[in-house]
C-alpha atoms as a PDB file:
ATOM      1  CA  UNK A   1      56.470 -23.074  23.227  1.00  0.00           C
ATOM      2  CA  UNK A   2      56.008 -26.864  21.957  1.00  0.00           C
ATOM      3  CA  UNK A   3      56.095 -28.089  25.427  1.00  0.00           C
ATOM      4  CA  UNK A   4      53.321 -25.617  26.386  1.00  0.00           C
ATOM      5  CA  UNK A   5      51.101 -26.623  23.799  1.00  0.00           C
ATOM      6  CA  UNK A   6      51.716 -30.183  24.846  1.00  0.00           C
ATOM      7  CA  UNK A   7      50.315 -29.328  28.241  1.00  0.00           C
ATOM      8  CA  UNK A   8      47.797 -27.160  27.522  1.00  0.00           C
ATOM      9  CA  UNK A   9      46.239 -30.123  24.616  1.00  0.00           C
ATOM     10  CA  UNK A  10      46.386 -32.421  28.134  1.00  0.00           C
ATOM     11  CA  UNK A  11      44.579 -30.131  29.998  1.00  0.00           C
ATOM     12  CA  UNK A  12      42.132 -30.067  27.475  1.00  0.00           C
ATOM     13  CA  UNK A  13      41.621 -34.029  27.026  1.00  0.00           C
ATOM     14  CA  UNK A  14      41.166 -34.374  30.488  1.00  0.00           C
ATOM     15  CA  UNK A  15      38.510 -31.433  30.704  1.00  0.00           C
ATOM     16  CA  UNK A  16      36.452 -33.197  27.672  1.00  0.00           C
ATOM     17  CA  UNK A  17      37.216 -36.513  29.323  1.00  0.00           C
ATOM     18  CA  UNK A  18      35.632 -35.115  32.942  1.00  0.00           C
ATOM     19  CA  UNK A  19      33.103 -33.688  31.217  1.00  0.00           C
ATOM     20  CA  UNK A  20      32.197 -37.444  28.771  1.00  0.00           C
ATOM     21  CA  UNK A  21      32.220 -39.365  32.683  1.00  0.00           C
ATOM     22  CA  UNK A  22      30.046 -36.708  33.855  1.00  0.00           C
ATOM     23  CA  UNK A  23      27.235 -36.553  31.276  1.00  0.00           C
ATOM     24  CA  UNK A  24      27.630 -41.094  31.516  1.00  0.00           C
ATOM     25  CA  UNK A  25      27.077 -40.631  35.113  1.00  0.00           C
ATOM     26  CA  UNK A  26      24.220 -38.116  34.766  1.00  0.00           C
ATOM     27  CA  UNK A  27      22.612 -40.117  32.164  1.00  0.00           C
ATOM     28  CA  UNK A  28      23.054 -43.563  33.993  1.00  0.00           C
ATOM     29  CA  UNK A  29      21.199 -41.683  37.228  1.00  0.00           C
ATOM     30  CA  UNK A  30      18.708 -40.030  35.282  1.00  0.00           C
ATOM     31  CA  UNK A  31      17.700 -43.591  33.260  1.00  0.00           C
ATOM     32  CA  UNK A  32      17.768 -45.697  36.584  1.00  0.00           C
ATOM     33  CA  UNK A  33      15.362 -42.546  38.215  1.00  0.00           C
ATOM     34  CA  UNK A  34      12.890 -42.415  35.130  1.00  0.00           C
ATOM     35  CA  UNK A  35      12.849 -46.845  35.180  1.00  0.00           C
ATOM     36  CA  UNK A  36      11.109 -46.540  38.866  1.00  0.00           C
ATOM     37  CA  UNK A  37       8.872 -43.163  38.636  1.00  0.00           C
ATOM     38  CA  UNK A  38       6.325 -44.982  36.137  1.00  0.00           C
ATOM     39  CA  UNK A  39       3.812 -47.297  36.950  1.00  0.00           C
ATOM     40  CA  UNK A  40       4.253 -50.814  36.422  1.00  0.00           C
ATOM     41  CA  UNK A  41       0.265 -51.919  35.511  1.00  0.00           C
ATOM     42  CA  UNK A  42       0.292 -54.019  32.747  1.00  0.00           C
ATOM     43  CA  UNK A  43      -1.004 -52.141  29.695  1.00  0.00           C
ATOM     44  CA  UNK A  44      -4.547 -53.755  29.088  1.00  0.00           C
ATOM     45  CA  UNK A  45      -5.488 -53.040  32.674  1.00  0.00           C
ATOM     46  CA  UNK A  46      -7.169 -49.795  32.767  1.00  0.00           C
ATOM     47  CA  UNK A  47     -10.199 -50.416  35.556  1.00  0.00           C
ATOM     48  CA  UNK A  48     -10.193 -52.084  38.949  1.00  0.00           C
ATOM     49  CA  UNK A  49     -13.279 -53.614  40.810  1.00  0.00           C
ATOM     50  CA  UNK A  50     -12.344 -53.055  44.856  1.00  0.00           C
ATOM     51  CA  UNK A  51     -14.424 -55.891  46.661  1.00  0.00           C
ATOM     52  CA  UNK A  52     -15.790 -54.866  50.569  1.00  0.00           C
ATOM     53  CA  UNK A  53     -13.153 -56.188  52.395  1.00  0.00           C
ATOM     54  CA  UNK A  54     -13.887 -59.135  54.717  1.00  0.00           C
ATOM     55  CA  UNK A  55     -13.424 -59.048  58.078  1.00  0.00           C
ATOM     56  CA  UNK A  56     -12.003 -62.305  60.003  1.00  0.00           C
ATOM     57  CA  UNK A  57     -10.084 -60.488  62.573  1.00  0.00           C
ATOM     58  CA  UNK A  58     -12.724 -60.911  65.795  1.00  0.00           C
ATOM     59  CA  UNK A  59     -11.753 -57.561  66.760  1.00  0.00           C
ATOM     60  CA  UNK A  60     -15.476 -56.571  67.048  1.00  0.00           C
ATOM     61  CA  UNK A  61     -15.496 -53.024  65.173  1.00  0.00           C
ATOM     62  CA  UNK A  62     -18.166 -53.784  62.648  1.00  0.00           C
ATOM     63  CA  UNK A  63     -17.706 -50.551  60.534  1.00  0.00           C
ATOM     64  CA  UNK A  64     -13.722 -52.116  60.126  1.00  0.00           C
ATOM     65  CA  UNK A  65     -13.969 -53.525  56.893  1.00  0.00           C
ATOM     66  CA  UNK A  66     -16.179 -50.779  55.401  1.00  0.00           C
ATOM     67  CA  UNK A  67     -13.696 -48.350  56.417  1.00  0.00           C
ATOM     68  CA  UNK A  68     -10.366 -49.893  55.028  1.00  0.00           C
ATOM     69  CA  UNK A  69     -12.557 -50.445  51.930  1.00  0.00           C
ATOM     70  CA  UNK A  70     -13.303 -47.259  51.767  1.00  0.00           C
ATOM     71  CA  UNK A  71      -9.733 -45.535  52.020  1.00  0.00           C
ATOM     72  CA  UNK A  72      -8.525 -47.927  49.535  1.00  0.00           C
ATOM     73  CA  UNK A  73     -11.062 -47.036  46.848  1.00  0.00           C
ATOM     74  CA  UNK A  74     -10.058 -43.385  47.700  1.00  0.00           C
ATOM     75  CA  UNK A  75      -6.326 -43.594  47.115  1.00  0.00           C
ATOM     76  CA  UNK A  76      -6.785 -45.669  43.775  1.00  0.00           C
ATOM     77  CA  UNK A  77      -9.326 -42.486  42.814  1.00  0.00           C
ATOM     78  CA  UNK A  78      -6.689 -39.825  44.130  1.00  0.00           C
ATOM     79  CA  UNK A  79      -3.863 -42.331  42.141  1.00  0.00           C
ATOM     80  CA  UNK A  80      -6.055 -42.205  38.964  1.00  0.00           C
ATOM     81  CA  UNK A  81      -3.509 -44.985  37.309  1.00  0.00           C
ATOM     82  CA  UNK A  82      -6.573 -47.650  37.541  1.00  0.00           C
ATOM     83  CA  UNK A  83      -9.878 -46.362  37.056  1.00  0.00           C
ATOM     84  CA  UNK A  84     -12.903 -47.521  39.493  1.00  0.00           C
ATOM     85  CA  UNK A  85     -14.908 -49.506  37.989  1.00  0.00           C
ATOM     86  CA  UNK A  86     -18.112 -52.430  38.736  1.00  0.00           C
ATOM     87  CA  UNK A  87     -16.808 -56.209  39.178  1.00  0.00           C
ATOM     88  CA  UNK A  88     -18.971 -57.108  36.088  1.00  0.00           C
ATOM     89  CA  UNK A  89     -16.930 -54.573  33.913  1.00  0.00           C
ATOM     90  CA  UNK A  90     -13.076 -54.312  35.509  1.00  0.00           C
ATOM     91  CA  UNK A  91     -10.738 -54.966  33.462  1.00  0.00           C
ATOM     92  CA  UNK A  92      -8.931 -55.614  37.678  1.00  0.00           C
ATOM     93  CA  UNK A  93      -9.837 -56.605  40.872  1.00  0.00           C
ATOM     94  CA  UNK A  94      -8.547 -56.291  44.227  1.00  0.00           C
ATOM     95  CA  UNK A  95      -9.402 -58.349  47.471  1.00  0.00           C
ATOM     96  CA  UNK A  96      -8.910 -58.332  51.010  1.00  0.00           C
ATOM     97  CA  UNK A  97      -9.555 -59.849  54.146  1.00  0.00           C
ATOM     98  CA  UNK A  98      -8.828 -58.170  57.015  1.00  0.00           C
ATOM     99  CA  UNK A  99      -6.444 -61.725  59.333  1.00  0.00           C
ATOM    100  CA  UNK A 100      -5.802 -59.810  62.784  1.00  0.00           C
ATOM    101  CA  UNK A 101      -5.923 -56.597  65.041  1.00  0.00           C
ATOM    102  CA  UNK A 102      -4.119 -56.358  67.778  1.00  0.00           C
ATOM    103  CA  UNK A 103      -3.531 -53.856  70.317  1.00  0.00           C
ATOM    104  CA  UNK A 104      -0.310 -53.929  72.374  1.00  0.00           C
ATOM    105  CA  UNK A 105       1.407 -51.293  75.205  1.00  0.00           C
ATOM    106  CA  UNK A 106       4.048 -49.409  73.655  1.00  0.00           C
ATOM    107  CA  UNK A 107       4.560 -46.895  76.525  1.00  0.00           C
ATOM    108  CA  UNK A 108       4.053 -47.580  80.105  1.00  0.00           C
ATOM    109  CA  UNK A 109       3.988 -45.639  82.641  1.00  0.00           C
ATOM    110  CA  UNK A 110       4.165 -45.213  86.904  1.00  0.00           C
ATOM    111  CA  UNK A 111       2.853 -48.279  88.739  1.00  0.00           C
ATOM    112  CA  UNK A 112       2.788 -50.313  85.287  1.00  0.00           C
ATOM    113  CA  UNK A 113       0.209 -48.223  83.723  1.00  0.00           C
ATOM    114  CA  UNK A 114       0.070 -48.208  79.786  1.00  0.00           C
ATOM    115  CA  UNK A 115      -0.274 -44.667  78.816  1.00  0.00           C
ATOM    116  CA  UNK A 116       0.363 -45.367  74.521  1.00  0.00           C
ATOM    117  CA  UNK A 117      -0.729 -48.216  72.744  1.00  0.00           C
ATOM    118  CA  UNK A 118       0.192 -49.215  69.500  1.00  0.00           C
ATOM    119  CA  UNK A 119      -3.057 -51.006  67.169  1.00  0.00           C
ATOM    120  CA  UNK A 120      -1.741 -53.014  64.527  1.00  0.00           C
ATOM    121  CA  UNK A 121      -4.000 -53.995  61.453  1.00  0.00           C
ATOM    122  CA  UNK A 122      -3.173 -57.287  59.333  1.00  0.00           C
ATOM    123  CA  UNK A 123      -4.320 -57.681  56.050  1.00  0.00           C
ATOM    124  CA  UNK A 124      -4.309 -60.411  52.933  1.00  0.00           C
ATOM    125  CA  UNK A 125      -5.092 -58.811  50.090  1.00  0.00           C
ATOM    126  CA  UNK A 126      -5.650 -60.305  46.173  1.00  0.00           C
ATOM    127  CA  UNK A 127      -5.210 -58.801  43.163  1.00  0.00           C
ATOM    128  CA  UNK A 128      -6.294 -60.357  39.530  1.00  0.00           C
ATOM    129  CA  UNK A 129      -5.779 -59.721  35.976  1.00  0.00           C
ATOM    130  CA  UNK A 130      -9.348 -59.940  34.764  1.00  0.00           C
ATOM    131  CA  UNK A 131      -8.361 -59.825  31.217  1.00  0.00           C
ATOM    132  CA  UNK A 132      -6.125 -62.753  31.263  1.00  0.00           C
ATOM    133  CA  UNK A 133      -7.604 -64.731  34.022  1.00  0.00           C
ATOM    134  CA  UNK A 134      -4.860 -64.624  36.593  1.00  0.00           C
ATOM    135  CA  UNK A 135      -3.997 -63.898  39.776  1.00  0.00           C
ATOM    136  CA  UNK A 136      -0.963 -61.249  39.773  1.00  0.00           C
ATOM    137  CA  UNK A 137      -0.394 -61.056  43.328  1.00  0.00           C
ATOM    138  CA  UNK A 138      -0.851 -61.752  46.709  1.00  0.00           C
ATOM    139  CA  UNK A 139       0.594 -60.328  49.846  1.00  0.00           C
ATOM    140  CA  UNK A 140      -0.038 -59.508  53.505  1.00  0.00           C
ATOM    141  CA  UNK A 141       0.388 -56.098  55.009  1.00  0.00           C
ATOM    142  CA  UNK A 142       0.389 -55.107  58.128  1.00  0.00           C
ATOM    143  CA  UNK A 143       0.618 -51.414  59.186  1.00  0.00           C
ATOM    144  CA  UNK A 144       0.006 -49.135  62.978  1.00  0.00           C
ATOM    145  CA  UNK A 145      -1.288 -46.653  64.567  1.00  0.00           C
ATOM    146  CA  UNK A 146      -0.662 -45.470  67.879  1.00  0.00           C
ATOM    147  CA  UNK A 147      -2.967 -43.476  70.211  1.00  0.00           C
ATOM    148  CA  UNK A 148      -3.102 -42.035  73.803  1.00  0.00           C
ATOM    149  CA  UNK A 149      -4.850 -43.875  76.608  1.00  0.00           C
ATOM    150  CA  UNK A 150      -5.601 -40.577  78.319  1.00  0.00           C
ATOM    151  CA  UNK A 151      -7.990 -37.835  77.948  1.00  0.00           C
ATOM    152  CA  UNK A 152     -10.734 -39.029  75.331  1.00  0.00           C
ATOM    153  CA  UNK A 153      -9.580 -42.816  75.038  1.00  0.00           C
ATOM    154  CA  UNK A 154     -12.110 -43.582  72.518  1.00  0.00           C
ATOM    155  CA  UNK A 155     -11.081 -40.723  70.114  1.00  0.00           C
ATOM    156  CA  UNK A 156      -7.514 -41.599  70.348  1.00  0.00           C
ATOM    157  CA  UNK A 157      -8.798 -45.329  69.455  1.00  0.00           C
ATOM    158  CA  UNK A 158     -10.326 -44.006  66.348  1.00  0.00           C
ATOM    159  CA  UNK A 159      -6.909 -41.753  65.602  1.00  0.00           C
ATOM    160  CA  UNK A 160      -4.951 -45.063  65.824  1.00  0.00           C
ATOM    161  CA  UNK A 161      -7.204 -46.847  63.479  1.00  0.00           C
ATOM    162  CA  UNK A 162      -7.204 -44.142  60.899  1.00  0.00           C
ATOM    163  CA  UNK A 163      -3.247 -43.947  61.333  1.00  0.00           C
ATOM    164  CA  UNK A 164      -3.226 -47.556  60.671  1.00  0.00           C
ATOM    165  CA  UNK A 165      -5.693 -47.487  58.080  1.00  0.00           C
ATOM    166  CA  UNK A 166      -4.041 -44.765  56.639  1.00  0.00           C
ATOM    167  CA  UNK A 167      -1.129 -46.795  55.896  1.00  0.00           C
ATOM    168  CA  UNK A 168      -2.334 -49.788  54.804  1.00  0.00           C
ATOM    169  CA  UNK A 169      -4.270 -48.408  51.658  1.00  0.00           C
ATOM    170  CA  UNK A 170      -1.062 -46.588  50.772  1.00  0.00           C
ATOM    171  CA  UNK A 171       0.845 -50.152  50.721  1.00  0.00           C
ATOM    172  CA  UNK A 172      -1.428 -51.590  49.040  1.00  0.00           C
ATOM    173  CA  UNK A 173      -2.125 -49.100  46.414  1.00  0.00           C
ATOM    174  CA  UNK A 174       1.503 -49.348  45.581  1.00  0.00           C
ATOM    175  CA  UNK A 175       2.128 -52.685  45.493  1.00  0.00           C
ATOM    176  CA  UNK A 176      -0.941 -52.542  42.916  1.00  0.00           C
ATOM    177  CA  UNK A 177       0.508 -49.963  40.642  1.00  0.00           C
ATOM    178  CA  UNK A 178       4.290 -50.045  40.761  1.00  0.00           C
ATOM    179  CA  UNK A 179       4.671 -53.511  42.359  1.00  0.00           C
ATOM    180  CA  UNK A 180       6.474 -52.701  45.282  1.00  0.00           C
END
């Protein structure tokens, strides 16, 4: 009976000890998941001022700038972690100036004939701490969108611009608020 009680006391310890690495694992996931959900803003910043973005790219759209501007001021509003506010007021402000735009064959076809293209949109984009006077960051992106050069070309155009444009306000909305 001694030797039985022996094992069984083993079993035990090794059950409580499985169960002690489990919970350490679980709890050293679970602190390394909540570290990278939150947003990394500094504290004091609570508004951002986002500037029309300039437009040095010679691609010849003229509504481009307007309309990256424009998807970027939606995703911080959709985001909510910096509030819009005017330049004069913002605790932040952020930017840009659209570098390049370039349009390349990605598919091709019979006889040499591009049938995809892939329009690539480069940006440089600026973001200060108003409150301390500083600039916190700044970074390129660049980000695509592909369209279809058959059927309604020009709507496909505007598809791969949106794609593109798309993109590009979700990088730079989280390299604003987590830093990434």
């Amino acid at each position: 009976m001694g030797l039985k009680k022996v094992v069984l006391k083993r079993k035990v310890l090794r059950m409580k000890f499985k169960i002690i690495i489990f919970v350490a694992v679980f709890l050293l996931f679970y602190s390394c998941r909540y570290s990278f959900t939150g947003a990394s803003v500094p504290p004091h910043l609570k508004t951002i001022s986002i500037s029309l973005f300039d437009d040095q790219s010679g691609y010849g759209r003229a509504t481009l700038r307007e309309e990256l501007t424009k998807k970027v001021v939606e995703r911080f509003i959709q985001d909510n972690t910096l509030k819009i506010a005017d330049r004069n007021t913002a605790n932040s402000i952020l930017e840009g100036v659209i570098i390049s735009v370039q349009d390349n064959p990605v598919v091709v076809g019979a006889g040499e004939r591009v049938k995809r293209s892939r329009l690539t949109i480069t940006v440089r984009v600026t973001f200060y701490d108003m409150v301390k006077r500083t600039k916190v960051w700044e970074r390129t992106f660049s980000n695509w969108g592909e369209y279809e050069l058959e059927g309604n070309i020009q709507q496909n155009l505007e598809l791969g611009i949106s794609q593109a444009i798309e993109k590009l306000s979700e990088d730079i909305l989280l390299a604003t608020v987590s830093n990434w």
